[in-house]
Protein backbone atom coordinates (compact mmCIF):
# COMPACT_ATOMS: atom_id res chain seq x y z
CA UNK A 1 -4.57 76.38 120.77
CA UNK A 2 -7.63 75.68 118.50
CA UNK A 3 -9.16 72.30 117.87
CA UNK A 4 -7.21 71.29 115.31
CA UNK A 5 -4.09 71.59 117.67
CA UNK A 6 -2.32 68.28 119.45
CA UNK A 7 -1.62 69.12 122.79
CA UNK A 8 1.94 68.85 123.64
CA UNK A 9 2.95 68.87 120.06
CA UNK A 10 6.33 70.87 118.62
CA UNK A 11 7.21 72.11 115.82
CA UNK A 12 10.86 71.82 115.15
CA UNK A 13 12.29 74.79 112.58
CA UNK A 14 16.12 74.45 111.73
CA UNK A 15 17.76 77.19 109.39
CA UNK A 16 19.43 74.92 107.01
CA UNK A 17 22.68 76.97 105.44
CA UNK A 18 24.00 74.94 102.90
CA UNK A 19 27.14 75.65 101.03
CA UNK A 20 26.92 77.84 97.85
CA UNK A 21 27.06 75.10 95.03
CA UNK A 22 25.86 71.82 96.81
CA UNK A 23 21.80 72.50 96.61
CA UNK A 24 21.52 69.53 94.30
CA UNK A 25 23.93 67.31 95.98
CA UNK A 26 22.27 68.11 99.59
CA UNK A 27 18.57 67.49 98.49
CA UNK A 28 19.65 64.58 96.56
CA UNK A 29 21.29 63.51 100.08
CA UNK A 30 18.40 64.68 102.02
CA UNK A 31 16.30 62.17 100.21
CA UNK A 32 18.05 59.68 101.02
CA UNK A 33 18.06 60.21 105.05
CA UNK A 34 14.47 61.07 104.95
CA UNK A 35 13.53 57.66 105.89
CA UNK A 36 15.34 57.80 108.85
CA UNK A 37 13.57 60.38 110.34
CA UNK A 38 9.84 59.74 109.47
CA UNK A 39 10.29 56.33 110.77
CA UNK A 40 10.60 57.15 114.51
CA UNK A 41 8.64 56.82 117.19
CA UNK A 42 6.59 60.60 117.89
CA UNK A 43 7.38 61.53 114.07
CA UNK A 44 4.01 63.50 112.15
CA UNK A 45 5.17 65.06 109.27
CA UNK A 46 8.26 66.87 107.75
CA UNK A 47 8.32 69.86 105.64
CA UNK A 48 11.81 71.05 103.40
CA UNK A 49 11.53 74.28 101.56
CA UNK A 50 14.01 76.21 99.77
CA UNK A 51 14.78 80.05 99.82
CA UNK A 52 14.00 81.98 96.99
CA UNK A 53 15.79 84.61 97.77
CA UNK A 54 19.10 82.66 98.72
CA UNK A 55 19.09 79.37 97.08
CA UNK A 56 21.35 78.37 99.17
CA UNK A 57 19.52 78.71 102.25
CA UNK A 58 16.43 75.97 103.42
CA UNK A 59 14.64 75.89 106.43
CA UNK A 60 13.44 72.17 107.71
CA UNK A 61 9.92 71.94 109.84
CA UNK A 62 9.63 68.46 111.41
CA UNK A 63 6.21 68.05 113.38
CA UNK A 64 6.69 65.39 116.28
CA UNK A 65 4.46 64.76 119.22
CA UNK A 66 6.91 66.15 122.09
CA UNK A 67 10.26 67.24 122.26
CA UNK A 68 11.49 64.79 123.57
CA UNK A 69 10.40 62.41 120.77
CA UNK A 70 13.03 64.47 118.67
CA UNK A 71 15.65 65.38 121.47
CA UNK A 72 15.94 62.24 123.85
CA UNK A 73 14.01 59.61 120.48
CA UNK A 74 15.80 61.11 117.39
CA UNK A 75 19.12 62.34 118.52
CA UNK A 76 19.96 59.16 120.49
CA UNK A 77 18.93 56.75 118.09
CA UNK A 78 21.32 55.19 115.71
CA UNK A 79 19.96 56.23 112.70
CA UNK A 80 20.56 60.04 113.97
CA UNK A 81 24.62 59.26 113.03
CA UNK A 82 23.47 58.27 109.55
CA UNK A 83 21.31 61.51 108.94
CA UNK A 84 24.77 63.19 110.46
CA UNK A 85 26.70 61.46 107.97
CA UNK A 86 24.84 62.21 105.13
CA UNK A 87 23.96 65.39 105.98
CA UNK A 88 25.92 67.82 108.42
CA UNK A 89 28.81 68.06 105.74
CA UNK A 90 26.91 70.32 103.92
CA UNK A 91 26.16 72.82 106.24
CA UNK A 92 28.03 76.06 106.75
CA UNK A 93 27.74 77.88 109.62
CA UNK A 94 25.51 74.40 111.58
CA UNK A 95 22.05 75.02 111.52
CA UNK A 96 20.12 76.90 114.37
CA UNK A 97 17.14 74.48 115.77
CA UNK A 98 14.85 75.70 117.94
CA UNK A 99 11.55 73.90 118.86
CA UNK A 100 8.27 75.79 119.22
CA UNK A 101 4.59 75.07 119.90
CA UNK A 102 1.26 75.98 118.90
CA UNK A 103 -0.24 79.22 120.20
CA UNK A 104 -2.98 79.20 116.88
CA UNK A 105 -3.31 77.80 114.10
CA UNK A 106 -5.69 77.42 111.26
């Protein structure tokens, strides 16, 4: 880890495969359940980018200060059903989410 590195910190990457045809209704959707994730408690920073290559396909980085701030904080919290609702509908096969921290950076 360099300097510039919180200890403990995760990164969370999810592989976001949205159905062919709903790009604009999912990012339109994901806009609106933003909010409910920046707000909690061990939250940093979010990052959505879309494929190039298959416009179908996004992959979501969420920085939060532990894992557990997104595992035991996020995923229990009420406003986890509402990003569930307005989001999981989309998705086709569910995303893969895996959690990962610094080694270097910068």
């Amino acid at each position: 880890m360099n300097a510039h590195a919180t200890p403990g910190a995760t990164l969370e990457h999810a592989l976001l495969p949205v159905r062919p045809g709903q790009e604009e209704a999912f990012e339109a959707a994901f806009a609106q359940a933003r909010p409910l994730i920046s707000r909690q408690p061990g939250f940093t920073s979010l990052r959505l980018a879309r494929s190039l290559e298959t416009p179908s396909h996004y992959v979501l980085l969420v920085q939060w200060e532990s894992v557990e701030a997104h595992t035991e904080g996020f995923r229990r919290s009420p406003e986890y059903q509402q990003w569930k609702d307005l989001l999981h509908r989309f998705y086709d096969p569910f995303p893969t989410v895996e959690h990962f921290t610094d080694v270097l950076s910068g």
